[in-house]
Every structure is written in C-alpha cells, then in structure tokens.
Protein backbone atom coordinates (compact mmCIF):
# COMPACT_ATOMS: atom_id res chain seq x y z
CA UNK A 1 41.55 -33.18 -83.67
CA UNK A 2 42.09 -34.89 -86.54
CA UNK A 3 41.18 -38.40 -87.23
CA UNK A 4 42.35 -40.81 -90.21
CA UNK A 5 40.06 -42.89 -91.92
CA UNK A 6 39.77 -45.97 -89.37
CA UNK A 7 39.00 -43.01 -86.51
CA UNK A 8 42.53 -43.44 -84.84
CA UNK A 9 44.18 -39.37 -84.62
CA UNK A 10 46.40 -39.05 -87.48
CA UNK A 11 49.00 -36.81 -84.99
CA UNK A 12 52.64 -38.31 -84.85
CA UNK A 13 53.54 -40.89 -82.89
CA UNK A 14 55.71 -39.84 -80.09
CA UNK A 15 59.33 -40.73 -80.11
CA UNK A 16 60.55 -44.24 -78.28
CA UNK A 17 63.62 -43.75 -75.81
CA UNK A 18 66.61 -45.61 -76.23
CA UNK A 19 65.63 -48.35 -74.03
CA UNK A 20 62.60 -49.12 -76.03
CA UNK A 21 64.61 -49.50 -79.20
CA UNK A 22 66.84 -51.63 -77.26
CA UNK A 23 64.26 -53.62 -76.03
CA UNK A 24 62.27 -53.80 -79.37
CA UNK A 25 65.35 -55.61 -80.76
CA UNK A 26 65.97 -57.98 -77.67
CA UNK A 27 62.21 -59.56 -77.29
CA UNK A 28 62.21 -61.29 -80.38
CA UNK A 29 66.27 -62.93 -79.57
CA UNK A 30 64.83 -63.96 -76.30
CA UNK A 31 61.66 -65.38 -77.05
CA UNK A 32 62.80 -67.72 -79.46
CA UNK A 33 65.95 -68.49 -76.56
CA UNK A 34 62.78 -69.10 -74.23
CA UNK A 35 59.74 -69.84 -75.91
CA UNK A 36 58.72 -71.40 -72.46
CA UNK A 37 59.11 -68.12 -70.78
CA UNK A 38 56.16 -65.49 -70.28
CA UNK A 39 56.48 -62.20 -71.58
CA UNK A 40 57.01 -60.55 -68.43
CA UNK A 41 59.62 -62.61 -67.28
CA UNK A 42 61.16 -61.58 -70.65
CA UNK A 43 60.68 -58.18 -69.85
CA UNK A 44 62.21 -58.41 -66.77
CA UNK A 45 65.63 -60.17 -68.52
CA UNK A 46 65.17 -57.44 -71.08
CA UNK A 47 65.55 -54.70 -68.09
CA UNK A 48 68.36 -56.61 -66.31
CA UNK A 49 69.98 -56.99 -69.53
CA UNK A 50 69.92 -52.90 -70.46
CA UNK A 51 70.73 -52.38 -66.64
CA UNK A 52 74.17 -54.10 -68.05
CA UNK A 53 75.01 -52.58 -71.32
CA UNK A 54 77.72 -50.59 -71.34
CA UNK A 55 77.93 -46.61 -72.72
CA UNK A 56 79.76 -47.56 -75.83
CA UNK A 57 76.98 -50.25 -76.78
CA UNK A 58 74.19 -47.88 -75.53
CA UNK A 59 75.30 -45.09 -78.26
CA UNK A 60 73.93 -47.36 -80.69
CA UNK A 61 70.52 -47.03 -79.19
CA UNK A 62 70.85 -43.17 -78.23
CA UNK A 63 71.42 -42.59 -81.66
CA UNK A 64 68.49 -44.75 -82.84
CA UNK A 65 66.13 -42.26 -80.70
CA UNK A 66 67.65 -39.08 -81.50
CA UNK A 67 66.61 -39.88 -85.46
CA UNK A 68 63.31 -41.11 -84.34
CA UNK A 69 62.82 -37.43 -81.99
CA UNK A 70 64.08 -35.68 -84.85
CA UNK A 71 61.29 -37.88 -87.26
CA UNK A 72 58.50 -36.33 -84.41
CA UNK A 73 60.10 -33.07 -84.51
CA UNK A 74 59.77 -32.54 -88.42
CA UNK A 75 56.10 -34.74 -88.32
CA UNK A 76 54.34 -32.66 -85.48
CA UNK A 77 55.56 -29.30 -87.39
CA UNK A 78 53.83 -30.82 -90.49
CA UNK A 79 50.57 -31.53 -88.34
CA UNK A 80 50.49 -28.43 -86.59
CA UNK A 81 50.81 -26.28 -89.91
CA UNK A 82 47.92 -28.74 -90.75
CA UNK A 83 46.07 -29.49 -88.39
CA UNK A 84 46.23 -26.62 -85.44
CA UNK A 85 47.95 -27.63 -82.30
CA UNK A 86 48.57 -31.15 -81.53
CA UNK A 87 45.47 -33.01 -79.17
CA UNK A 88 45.86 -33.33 -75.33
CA UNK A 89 45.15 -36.35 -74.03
CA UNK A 90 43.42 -36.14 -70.29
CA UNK A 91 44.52 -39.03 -67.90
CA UNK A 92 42.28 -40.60 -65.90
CA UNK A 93 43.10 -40.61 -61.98
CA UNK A 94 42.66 -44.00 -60.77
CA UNK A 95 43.82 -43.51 -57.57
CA UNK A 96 40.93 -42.06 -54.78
CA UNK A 97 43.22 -39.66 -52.74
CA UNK A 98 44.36 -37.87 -56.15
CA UNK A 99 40.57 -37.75 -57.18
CA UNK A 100 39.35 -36.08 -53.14
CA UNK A 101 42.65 -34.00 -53.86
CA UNK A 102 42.00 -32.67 -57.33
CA UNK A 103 38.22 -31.93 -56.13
CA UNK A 104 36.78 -34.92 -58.19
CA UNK A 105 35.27 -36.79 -55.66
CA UNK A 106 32.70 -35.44 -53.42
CA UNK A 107 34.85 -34.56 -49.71
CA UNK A 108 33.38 -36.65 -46.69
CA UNK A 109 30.63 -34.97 -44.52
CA UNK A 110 31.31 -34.52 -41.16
CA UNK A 111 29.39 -34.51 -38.35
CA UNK A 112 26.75 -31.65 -37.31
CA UNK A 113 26.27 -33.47 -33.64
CA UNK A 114 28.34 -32.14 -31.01
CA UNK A 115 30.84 -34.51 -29.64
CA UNK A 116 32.00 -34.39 -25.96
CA UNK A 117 35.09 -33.81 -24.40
CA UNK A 118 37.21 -36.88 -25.65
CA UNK A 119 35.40 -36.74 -29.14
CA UNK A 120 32.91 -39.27 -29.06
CA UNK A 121 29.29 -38.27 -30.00
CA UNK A 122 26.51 -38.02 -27.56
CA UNK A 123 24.64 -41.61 -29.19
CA UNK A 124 28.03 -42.94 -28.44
CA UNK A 125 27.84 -41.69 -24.65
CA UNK A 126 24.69 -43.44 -23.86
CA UNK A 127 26.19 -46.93 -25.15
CA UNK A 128 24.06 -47.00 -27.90
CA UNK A 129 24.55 -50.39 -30.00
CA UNK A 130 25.45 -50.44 -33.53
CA UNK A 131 24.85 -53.49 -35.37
CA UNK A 132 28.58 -55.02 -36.93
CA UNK A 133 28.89 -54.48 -40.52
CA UNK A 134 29.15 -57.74 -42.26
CA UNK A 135 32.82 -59.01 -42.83
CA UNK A 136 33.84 -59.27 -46.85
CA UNK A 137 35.07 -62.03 -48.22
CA UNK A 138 38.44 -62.28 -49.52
CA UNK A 139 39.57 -61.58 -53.40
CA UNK A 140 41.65 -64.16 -52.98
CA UNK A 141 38.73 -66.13 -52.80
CA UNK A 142 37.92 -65.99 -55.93
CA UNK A 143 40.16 -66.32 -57.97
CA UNK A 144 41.85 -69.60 -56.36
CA UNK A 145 38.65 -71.63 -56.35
CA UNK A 146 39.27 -72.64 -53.45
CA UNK A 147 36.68 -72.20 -50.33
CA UNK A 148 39.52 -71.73 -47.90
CA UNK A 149 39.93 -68.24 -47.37
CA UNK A 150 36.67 -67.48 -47.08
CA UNK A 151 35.89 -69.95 -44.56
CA UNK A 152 38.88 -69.13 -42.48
CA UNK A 153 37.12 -65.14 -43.38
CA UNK A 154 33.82 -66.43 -41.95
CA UNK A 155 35.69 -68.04 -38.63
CA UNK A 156 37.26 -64.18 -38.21
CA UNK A 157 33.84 -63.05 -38.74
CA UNK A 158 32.26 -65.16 -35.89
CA UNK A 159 35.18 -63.94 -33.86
CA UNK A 160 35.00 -60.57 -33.96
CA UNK A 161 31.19 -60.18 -33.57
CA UNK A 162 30.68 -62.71 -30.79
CA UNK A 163 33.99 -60.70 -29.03
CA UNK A 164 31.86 -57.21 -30.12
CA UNK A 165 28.54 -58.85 -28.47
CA UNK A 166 30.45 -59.63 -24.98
CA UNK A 167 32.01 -56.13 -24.92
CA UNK A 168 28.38 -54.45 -25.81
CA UNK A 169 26.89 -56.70 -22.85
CA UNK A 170 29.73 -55.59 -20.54
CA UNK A 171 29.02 -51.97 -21.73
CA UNK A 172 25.34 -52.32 -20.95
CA UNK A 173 26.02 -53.84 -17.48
CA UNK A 174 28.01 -51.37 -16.70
C-alpha cells in the first residue's frame, strides 16, 4: 500500500452518493438558519428534507455523483497501473455473536459432568448452595451523577438475595 508523505494511503477517495452531495450543500444553509441546533438534529432535517425532494430536483445531485464515480473510476485506474491493486480495508466486528460466529472468539465450554434426567447437574441435585453473584450497578449511574439508580440497584440487590437465601433455606429443609 502506498502511503503519501503525512502516512495517510494516497488511493482515491471513494465516490459520495447523491445524498451526500445533497447533504454537503444543505448543512451549511441550515446551520446558519439554526445555529442553536446540534448537528444531529441537523442531520436529521437534512434526511427529512432529501426524503422530500422531488426526482426532477434530485437529477441535480445524481448527476453530481455520476462525475465524481467517473473521477474514482479514471483515479483508481491511475493507482492501480501505479501502485498494484487498490488496499483492503478489514472491519472490525464489534458485535460478540458475529465474532463466536466468524470463529473469533473462543466457543463456550460445556459441561463434562453428567446431568440427570431434567438436565440439572448432579451438585445441583444435592441442593448444593452457590453464593449470588454481586448485582452491577447501573451505566446510567454514571453518567447522570446522580446516586439514584444505583441505590434503587442496591435495594433490587437486597431483594433478590434475601428472596435467594429463603428459597436456599426452604431447599435445605426440605
């Protein structure tokens, strides 16, 4: 892969869709209509806006991205002559059943113990106690400053391990 002098890739730039050039020439009209308003919320007008364009005004735009796919056309022919094909870039799977899908992520164990009939194990049989994992506070938390959540997290808490203690007590009764 080539690399220009500030370490960027010197390939082309992909083209930009009509929408984009749409939307390239819309921000700046809107943000100085709403300076108040975030850029998201601009975006959002931005998509509501294109959603109402009609065909005749869209041509404008459809013609402003077939020059700009026939700009990457002629520039990636010039790189690959160049250059050698064009770089790949590998996307990162954020999301965890892609990675245990794609083989990325170690698969869960199971079991070696044999379970019984209705698919409990045998420690499980014999009313064996396991101690309550401790409940996690809320992200919310956080990021309101406020102690709130994770109080009213902390009252659940109690809750569920005092109900977990009277059912193991029951169970070991029984």
């Amino acid at each position: 892969m080539s690399k220009d002098s500030k370490g960027k890739s010197s390939a082309p730039k992909r083209p930009s869709s009509a929408y984009f050039h749409y939307s390239n020439e819309q921000r700046p009209i809107l943000q100085k209509k709403h300076p108040e308003k975030k850029i998201t919320e601009i975006s959002k007008d931005i998509g509501a806006n294109w959603k109402k364009v009609t065909d005749k005004e869209k041509e404008k735009y459809e013609a402003l991205a077939a020059q700009d796919k026939a700009r990457y056309e002629k520039e990636k022919e010039a790189y690959i002559k160049k250059h050698g094909a064009l770089p790949v870039k590998s996307r990162k799977s954020t999301s965890k059943k892609e990675e245990g899908a794609e083989g990325t992520k170690k698969a869960k164990r199971t079991s070696s113990k044999s379970k019984s009939k209705d698919g409990r194990s045998p420690s499980a049989e014999k009313g064996s106690k396991t101690k309550a994992s401790p409940a996690k506070k809320s992200p919310r938390s956080k990021s309101t400053g406020s102690n709130k959540g994770s109080e009213d997290g902390k009252k659940a808490s109690k809750e569920g391990k005092t109900k977990k203690k009277v059912e193991n007590t029951k169970a070991s009764k029984k």
